[in-house]
C-alpha atoms as a PDB file:
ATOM      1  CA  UNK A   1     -47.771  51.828 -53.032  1.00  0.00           C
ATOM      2  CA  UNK A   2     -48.936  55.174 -54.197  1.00  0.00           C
ATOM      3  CA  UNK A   3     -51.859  56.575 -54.962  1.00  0.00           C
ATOM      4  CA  UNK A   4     -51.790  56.762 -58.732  1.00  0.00           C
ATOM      5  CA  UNK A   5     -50.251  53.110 -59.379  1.00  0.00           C
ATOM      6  CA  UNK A   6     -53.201  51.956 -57.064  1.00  0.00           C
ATOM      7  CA  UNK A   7     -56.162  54.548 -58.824  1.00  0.00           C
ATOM      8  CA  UNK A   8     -54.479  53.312 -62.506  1.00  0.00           C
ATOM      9  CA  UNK A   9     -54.441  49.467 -61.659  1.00  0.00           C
ATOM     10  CA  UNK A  10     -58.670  50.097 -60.504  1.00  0.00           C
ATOM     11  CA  UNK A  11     -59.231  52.090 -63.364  1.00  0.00           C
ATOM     12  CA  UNK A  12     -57.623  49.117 -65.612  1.00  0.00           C
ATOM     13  CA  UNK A  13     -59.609  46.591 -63.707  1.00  0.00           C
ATOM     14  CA  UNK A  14     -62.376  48.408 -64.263  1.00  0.00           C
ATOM     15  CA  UNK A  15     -62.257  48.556 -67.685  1.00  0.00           C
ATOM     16  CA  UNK A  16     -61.995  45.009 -68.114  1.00  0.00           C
ATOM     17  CA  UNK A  17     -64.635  43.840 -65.667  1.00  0.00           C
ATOM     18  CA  UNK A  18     -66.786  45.908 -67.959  1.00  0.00           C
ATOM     19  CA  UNK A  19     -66.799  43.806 -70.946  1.00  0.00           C
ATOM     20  CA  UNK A  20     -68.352  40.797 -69.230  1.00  0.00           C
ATOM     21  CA  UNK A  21     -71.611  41.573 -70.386  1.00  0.00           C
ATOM     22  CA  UNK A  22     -70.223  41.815 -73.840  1.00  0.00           C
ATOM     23  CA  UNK A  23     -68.740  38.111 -73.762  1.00  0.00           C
ATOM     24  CA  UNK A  24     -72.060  36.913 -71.714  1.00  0.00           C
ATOM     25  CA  UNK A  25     -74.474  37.899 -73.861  1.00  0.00           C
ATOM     26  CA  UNK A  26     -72.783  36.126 -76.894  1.00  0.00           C
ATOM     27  CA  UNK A  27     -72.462  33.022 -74.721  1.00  0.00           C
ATOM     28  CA  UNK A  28     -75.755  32.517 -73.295  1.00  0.00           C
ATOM     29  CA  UNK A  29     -76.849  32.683 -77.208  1.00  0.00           C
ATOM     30  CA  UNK A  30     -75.867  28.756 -76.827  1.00  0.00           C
ATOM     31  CA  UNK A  31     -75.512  27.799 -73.352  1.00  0.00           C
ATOM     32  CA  UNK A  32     -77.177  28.044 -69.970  1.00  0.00           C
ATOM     33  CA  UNK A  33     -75.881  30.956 -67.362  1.00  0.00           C
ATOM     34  CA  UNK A  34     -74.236  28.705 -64.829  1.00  0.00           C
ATOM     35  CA  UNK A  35     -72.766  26.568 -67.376  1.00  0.00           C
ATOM     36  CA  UNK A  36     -71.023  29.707 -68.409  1.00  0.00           C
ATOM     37  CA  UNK A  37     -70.271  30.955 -64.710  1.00  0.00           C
ATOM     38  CA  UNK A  38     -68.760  27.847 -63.729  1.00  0.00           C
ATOM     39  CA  UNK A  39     -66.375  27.495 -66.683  1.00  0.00           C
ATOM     40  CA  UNK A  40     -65.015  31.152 -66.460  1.00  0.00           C
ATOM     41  CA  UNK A  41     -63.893  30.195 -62.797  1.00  0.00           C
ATOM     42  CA  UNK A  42     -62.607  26.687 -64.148  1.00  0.00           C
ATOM     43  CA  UNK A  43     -61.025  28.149 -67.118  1.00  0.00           C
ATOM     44  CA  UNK A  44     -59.546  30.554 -64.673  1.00  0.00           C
ATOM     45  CA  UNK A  45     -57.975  28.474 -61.979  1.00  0.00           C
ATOM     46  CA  UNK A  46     -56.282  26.093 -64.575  1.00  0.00           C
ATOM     47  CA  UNK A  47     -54.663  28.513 -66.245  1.00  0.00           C
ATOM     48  CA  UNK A  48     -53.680  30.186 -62.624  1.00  0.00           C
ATOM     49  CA  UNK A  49     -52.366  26.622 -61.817  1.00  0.00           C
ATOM     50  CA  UNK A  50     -49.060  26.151 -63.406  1.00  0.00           C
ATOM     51  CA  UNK A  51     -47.880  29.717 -62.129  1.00  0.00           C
ATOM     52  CA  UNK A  52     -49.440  28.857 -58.589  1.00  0.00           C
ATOM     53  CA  UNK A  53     -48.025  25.360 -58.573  1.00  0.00           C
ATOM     54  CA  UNK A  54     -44.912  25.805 -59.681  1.00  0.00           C
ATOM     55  CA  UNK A  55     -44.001  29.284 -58.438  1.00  0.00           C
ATOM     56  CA  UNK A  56     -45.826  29.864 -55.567  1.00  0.00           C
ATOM     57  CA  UNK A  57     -45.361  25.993 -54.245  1.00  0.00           C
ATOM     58  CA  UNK A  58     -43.993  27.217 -51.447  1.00  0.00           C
ATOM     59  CA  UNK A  59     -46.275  29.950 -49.967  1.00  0.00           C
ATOM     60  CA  UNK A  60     -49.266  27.643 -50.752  1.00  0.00           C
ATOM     61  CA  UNK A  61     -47.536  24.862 -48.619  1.00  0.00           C
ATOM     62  CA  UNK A  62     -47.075  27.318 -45.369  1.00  0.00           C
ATOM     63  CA  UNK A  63     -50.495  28.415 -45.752  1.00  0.00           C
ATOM     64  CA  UNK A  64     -52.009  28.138 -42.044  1.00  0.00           C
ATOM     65  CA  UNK A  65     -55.677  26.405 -41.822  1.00  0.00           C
ATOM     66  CA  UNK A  66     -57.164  30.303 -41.008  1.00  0.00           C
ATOM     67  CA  UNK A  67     -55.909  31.125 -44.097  1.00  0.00           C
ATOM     68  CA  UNK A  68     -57.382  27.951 -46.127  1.00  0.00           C
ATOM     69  CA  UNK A  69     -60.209  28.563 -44.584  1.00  0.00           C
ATOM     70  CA  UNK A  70     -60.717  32.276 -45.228  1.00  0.00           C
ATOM     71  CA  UNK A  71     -59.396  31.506 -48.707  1.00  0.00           C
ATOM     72  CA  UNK A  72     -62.136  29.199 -49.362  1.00  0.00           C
ATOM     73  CA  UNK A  73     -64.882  31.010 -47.633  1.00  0.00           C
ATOM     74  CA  UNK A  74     -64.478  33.860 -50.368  1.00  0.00           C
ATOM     75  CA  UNK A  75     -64.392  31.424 -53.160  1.00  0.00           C
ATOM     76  CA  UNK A  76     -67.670  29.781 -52.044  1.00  0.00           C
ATOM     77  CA  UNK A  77     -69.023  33.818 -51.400  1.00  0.00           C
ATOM     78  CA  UNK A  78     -67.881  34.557 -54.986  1.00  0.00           C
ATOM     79  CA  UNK A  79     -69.433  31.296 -56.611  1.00  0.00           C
ATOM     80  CA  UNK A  80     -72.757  32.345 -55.128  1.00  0.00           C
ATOM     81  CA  UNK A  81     -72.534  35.859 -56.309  1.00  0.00           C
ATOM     82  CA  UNK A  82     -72.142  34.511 -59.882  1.00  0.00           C
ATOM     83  CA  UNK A  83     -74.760  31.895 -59.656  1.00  0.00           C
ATOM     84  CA  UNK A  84     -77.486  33.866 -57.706  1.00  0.00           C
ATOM     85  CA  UNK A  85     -77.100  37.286 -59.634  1.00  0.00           C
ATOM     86  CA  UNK A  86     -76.647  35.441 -62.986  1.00  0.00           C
ATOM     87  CA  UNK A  87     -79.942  33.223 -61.885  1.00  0.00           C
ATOM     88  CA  UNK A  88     -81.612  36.259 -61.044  1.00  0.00           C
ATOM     89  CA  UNK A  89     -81.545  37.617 -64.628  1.00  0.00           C
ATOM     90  CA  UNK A  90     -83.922  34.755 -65.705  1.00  0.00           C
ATOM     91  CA  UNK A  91     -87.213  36.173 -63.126  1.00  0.00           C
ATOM     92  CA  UNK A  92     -86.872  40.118 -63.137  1.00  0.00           C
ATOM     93  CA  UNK A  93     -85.809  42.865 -65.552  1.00  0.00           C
ATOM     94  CA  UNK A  94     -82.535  43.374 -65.781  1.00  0.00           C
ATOM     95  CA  UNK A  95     -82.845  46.750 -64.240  1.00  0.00           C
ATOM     96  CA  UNK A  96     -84.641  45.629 -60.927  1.00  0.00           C
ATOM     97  CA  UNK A  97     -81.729  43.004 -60.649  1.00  0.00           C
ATOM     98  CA  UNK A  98     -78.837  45.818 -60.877  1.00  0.00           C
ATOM     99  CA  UNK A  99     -80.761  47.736 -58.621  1.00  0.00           C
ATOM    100  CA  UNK A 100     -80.661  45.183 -55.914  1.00  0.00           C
ATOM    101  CA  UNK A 101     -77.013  43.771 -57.123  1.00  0.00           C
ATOM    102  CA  UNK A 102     -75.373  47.317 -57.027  1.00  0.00           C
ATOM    103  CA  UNK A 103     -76.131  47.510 -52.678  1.00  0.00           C
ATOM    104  CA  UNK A 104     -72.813  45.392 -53.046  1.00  0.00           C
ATOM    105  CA  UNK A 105     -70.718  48.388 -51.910  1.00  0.00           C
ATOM    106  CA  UNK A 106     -73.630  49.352 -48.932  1.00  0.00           C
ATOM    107  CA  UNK A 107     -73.281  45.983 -47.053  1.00  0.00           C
ATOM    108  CA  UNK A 108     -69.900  46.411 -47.077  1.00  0.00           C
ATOM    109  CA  UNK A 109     -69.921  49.712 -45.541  1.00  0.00           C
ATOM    110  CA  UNK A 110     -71.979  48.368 -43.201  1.00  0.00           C
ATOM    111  CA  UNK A 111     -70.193  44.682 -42.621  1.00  0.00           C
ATOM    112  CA  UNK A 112     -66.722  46.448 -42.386  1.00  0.00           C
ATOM    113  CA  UNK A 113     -66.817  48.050 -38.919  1.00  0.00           C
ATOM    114  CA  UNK A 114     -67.633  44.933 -37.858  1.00  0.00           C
ATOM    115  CA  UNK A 115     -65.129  42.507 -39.421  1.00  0.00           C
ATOM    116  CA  UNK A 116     -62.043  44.873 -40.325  1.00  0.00           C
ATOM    117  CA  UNK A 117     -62.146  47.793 -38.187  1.00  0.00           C
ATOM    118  CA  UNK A 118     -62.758  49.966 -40.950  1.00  0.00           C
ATOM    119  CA  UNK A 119     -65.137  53.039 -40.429  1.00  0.00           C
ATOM    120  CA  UNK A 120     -65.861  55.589 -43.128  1.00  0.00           C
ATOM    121  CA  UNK A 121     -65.956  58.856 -42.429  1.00  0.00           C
ATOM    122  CA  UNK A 122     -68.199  61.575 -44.059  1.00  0.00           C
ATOM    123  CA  UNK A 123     -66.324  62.273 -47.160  1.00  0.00           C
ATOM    124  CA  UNK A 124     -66.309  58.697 -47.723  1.00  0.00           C
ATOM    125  CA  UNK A 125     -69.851  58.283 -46.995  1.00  0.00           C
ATOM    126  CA  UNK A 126     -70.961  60.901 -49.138  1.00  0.00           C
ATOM    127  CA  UNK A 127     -69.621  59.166 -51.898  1.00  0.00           C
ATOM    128  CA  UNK A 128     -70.957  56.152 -51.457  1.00  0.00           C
ATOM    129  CA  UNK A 129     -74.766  58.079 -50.898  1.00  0.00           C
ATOM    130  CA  UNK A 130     -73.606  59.576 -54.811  1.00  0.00           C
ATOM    131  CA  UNK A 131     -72.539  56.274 -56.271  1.00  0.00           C
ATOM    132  CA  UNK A 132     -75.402  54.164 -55.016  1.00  0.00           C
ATOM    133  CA  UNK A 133     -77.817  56.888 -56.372  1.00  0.00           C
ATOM    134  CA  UNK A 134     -75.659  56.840 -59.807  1.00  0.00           C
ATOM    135  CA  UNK A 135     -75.513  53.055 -59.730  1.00  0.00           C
ATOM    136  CA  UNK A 136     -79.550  52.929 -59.332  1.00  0.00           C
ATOM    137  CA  UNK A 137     -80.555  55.704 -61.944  1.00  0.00           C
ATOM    138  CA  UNK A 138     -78.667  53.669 -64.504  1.00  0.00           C
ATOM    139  CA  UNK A 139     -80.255  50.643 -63.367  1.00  0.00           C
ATOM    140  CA  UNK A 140     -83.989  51.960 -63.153  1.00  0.00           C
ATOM    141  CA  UNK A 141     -83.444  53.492 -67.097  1.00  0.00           C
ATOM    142  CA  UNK A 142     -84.006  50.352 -68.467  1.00  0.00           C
ATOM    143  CA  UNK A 143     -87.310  50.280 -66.596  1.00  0.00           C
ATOM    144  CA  UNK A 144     -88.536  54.506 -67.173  1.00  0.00           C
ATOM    145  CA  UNK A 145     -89.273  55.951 -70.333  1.00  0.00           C
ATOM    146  CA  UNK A 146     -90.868  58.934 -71.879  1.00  0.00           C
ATOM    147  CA  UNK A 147     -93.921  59.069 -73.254  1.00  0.00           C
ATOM    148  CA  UNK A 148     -96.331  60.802 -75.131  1.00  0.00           C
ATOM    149  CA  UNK A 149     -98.004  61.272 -71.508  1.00  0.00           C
ATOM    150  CA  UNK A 150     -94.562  62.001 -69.786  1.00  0.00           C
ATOM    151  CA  UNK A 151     -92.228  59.590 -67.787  1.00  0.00           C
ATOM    152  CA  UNK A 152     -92.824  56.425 -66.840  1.00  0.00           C
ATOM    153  CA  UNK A 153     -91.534  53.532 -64.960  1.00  0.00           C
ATOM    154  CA  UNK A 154     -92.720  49.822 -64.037  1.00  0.00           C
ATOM    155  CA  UNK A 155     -95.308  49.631 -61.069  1.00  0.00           C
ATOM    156  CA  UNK A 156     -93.577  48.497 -57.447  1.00  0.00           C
ATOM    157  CA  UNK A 157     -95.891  45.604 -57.713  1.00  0.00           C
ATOM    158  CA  UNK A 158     -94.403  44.366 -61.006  1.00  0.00           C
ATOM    159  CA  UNK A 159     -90.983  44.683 -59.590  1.00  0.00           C
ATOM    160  CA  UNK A 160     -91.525  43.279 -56.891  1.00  0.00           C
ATOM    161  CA  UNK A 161     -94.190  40.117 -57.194  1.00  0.00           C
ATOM    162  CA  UNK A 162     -94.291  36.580 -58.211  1.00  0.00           C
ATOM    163  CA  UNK A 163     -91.244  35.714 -60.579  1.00  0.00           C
ATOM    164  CA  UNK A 164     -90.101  39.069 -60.343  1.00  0.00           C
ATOM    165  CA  UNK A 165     -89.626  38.867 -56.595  1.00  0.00           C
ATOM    166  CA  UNK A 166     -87.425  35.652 -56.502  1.00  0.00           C
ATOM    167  CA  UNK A 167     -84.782  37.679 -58.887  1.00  0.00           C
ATOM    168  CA  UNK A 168     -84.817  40.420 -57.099  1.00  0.00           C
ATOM    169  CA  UNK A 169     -84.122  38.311 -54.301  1.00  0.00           C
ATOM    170  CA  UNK A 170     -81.117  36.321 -55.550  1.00  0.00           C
ATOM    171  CA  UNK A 171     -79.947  39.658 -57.006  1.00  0.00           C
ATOM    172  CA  UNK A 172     -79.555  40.819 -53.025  1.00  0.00           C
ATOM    173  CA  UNK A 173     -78.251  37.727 -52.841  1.00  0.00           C
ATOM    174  CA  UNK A 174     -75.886  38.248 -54.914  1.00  0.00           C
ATOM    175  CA  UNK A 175     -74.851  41.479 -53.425  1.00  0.00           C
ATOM    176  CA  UNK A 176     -74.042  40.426 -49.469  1.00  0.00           C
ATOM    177  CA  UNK A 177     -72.054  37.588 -50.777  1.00  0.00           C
ATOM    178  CA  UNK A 178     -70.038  39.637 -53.313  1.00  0.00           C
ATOM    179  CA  UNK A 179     -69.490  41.885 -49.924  1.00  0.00           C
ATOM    180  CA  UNK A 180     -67.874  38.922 -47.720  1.00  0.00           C
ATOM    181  CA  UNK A 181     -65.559  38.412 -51.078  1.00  0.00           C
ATOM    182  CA  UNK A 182     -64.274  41.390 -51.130  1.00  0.00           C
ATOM    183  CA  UNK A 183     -64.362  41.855 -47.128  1.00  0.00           C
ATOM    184  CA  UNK A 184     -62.267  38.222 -46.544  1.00  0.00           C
ATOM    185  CA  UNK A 185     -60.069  39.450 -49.691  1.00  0.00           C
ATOM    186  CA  UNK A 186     -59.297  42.906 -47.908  1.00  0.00           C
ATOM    187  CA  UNK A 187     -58.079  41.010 -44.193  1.00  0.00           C
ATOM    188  CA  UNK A 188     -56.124  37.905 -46.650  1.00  0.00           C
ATOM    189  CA  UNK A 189     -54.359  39.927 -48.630  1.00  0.00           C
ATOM    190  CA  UNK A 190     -52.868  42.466 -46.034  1.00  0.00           C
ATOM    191  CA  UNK A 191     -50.595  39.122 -45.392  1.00  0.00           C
ATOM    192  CA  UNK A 192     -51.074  36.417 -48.365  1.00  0.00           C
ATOM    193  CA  UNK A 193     -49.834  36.850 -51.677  1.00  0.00           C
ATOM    194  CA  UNK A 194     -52.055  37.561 -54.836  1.00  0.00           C
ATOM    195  CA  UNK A 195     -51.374  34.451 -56.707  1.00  0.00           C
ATOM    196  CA  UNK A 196     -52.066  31.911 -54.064  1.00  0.00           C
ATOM    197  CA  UNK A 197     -54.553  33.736 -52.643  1.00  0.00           C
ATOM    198  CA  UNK A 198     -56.715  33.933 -55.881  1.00  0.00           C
ATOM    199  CA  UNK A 199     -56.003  30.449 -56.973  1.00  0.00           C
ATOM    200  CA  UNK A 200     -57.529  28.923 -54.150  1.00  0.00           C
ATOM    201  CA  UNK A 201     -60.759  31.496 -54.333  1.00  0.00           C
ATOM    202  CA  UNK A 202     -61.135  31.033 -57.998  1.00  0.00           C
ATOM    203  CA  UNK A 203     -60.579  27.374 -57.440  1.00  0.00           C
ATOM    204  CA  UNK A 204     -62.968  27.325 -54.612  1.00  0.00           C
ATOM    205  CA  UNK A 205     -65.457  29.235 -56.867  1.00  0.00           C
ATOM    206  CA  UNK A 206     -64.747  26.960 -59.737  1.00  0.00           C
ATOM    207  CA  UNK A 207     -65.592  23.395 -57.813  1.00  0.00           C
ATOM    208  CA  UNK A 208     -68.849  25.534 -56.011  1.00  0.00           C
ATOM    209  CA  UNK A 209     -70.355  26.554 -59.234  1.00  0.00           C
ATOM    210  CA  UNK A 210     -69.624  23.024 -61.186  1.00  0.00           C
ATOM    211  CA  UNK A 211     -71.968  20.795 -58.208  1.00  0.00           C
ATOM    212  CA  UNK A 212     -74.271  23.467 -59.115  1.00  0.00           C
ATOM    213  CA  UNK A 213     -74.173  23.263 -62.568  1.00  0.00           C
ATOM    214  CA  UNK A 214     -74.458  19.163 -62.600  1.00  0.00           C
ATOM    215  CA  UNK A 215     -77.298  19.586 -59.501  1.00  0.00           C
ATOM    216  CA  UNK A 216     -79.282  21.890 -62.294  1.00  0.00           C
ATOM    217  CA  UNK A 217     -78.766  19.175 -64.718  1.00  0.00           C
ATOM    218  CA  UNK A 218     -76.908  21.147 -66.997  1.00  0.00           C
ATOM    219  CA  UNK A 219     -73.626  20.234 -69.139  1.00  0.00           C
ATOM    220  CA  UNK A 220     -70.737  22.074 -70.507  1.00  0.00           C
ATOM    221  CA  UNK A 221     -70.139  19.745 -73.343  1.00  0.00           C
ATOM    222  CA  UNK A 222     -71.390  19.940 -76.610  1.00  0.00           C
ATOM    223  CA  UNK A 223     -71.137  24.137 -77.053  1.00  0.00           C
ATOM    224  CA  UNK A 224     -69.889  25.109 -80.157  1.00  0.00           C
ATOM    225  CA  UNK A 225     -66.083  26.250 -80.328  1.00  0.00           C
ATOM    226  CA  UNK A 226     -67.214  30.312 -80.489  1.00  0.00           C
ATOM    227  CA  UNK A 227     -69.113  29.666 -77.048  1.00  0.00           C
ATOM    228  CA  UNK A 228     -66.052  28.042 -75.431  1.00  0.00           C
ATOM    229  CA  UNK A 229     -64.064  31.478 -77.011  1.00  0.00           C
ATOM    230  CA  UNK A 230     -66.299  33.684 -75.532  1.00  0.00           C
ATOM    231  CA  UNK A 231     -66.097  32.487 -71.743  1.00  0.00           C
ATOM    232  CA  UNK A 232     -62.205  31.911 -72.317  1.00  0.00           C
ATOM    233  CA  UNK A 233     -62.318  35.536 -73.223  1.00  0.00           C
ATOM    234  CA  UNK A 234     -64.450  36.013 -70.199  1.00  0.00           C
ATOM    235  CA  UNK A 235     -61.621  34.157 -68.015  1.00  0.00           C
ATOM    236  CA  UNK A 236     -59.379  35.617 -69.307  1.00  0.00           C
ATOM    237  CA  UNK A 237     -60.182  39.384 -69.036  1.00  0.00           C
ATOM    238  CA  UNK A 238     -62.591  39.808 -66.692  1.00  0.00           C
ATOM    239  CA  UNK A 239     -61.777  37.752 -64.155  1.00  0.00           C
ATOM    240  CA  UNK A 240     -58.069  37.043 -64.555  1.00  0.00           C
ATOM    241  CA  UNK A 241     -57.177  40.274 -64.577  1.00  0.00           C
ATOM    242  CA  UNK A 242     -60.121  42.463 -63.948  1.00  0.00           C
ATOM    243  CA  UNK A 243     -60.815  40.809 -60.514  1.00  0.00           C
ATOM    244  CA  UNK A 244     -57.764  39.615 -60.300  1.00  0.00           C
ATOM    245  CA  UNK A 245     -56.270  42.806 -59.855  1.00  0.00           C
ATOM    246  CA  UNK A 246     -59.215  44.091 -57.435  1.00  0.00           C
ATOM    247  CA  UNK A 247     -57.448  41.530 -54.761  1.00  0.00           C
ATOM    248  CA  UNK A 248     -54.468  42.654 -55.780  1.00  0.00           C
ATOM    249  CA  UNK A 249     -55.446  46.324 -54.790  1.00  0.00           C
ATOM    250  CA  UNK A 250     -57.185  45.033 -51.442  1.00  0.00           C
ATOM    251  CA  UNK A 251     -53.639  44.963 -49.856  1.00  0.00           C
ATOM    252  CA  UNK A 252     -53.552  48.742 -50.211  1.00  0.00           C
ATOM    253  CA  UNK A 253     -56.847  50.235 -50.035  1.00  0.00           C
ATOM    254  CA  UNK A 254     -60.241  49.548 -48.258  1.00  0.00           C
ATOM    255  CA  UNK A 255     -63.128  46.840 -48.753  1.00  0.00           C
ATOM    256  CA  UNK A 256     -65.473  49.660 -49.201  1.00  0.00           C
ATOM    257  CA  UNK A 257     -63.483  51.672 -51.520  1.00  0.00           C
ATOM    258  CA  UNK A 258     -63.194  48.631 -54.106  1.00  0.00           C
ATOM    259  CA  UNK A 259     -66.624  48.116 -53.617  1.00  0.00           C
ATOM    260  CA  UNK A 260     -67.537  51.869 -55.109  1.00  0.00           C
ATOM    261  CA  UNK A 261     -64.825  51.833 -57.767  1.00  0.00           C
ATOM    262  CA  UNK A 262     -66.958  48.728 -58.957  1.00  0.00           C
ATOM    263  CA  UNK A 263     -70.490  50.878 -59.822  1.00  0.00           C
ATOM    264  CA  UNK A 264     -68.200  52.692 -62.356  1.00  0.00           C
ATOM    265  CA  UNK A 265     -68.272  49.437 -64.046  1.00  0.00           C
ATOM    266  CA  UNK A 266     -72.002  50.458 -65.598  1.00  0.00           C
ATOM    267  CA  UNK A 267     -70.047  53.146 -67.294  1.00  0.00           C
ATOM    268  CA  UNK A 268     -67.649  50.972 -68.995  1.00  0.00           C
ATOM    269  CA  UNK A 269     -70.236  48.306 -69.812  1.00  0.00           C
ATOM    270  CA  UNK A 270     -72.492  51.096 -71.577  1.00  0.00           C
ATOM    271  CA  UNK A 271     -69.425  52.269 -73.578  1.00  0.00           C
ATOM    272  CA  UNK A 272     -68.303  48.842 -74.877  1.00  0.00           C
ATOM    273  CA  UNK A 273     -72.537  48.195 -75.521  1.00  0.00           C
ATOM    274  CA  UNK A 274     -72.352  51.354 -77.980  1.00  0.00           C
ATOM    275  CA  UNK A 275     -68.924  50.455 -79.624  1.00  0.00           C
ATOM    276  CA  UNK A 276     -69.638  46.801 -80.244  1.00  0.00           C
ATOM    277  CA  UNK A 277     -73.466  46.497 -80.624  1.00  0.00           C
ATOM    278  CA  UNK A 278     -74.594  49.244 -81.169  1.00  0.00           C
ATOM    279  CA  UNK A 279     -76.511  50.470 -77.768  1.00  0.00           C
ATOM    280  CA  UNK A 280     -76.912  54.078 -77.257  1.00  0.00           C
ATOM    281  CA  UNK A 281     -76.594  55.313 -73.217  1.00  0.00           C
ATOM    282  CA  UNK A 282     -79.725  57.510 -72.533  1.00  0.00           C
ATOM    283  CA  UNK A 283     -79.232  61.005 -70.704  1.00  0.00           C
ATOM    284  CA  UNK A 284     -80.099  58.908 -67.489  1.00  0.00           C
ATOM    285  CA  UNK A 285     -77.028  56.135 -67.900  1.00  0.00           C
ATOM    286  CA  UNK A 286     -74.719  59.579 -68.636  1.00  0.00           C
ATOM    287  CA  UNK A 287     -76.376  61.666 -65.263  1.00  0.00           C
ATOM    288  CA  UNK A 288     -76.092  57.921 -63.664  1.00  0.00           C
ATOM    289  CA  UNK A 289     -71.822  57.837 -64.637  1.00  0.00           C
ATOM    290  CA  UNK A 290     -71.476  61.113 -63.624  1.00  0.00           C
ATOM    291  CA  UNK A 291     -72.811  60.672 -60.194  1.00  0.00           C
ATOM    292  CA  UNK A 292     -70.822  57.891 -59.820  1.00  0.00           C
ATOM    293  CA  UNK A 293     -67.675  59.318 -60.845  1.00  0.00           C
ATOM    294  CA  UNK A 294     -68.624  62.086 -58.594  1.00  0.00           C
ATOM    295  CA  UNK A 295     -69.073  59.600 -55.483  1.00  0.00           C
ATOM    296  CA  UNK A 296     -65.838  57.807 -56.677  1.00  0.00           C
ATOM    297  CA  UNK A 297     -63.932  61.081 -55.857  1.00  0.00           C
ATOM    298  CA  UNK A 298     -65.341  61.662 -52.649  1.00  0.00           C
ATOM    299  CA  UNK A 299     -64.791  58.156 -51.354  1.00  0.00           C
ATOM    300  CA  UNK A 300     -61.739  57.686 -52.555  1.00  0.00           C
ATOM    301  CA  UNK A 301     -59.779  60.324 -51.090  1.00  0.00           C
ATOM    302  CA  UNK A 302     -60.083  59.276 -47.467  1.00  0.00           C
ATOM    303  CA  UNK A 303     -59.260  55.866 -48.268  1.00  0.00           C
ATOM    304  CA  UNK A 304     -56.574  55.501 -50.183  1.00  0.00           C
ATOM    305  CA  UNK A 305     -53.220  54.678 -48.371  1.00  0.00           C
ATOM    306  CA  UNK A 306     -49.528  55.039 -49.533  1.00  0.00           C
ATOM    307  CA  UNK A 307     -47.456  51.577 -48.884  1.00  0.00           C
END
């Protein structure tokens, strides 16, 4: 696979990954977080199934228990990314909880060596040093301001006590299980197919965050036919083919370099925020991109591998 078709199919995936703020927002004007997590993975694997079922009968039927197993251990790791980082949103700012959520790529740096044999060398950690500190300057503007008396930020003891401690907790949460997602997805797919691979995760996922949506005593009944729209969209786009195509581009590149590409998605969310409602980027979301972009080079280069 070459290096453009692979770069391309990231910078697509990307793209569409970024809009899931758009969709969630408009949801959650009606419904409850999980309610909406756990039908985007439901809305997801049904309409996966027909293609997977009748298609890809075969492959599933061959699948060895490992590879069941692995399968499902990712779609369990990715149902508790959604529902802890969503969950998180509701006890800390959102900036503290993208600050914690956006050490995704850092754990797997650091889980890699240990579960895939894949060590990054300097180039590749340098980028990851100018992504992370991209990643968290875009995070912490939400939080900093300036003022009459110069900048400032939120106190360390407001981002980190009572409520606000819990979501920044389930926002770290978040990020080591979104790590063994994307690790598991980079040692499958070197020998699984995409389709079956992601219809058992996303069905996995699916079944995970629906006993957590009853346990919470929530229902996805009753929402009102634009609510429905926006998480189909949300399927649809963001996770049919936005992460879809992330495990499609494990088979040729590393956990870790998947795992940067995905602190551009900021970027892309801050775009679509300005088009659509209206949100202007401050000069520290812009300094934020262009650090990431900047780390995104310098990662990328070691890692990428021709097929």
């Amino acid at each position: 696979m070459s290096n453009t078709r692979v770069g391309l199919a990231i910078l697509f995936a990307v793209l569409t990954i970024s809009s899931s703020s758009i969709f969630i927002r408009f949801a959650q004007e009606n419904t409850a977080s999980i309610v909406i997590a756990a039908l985007r993975l439901t809305f997801a694997a049904l309409l996966l199934a027909p293609l997977a079922l009748n298609k890809h009968r075969a492959e599933l039927k061959i699948l060895t228990r490992r590879e069941i197993f692995l399968a499902l251990a990712s779609g369990f790791f990715l149902a508790i990314h959604f529902a802890t980082w969503t969950a998180s949103l509701e006890f800390t700012s959102v900036a503290s909880s993208v600050v914690f959520v956006s050490t995704g790529p850092l754990w797997v740096a650091i889980l890699s060596p240990l579960f895939l044999d894949e060590r990054l060398g300097a180039r590749a950690l340098l980028g990851l040093t100018f992504a992370l500190l991209g990643g968290t300057l875009i995070a912490l503007s939400d939080s900093c301001g300036l003022t009459e008396g110069g900048l400032r930020c939120a106190t360390l003891s407001t981002l980190t006590g009572g409520r606000a401690m819990l979501g920044n907790g389930l926002a770290l949460v978040g990020a080591v299980t979104v790590s063994g997602y994307l690790i598991i997805g980079r040692k499958l797919r070197v020998g699984m197919s995409l389709i079956p691979y992601i219809f058992v995760v996303y069905s996995m996922s699916a079944l995970v965050l629906i006993a957590i949506m009853f346990t919470a005593g929530e229902s996805p009944f009753g929402l009102t036919p634009q609510t429905y729209a926006w998480i189909f969209l949300l399927a649809l786009f963001p996770q049919l083919i936005g992460h879809s195509t992330y495990n499609w581009a494990l088979k040729y590149i590393s956990a870790s370099l998947v795992a940067v590409t995905t602190l551009i998605e900021p970027i892309g969310a801050a775009i679509l925020a300005l088009i659509i409602l209206g949100e202007r980027p401050s000069a520290s979301v812009i300094i934020g991109g262009v650090l990431i972009l900047i780390g995104i080079y310098f990662a990328a280069r070691p890692q990428t591998e021709n097929a």
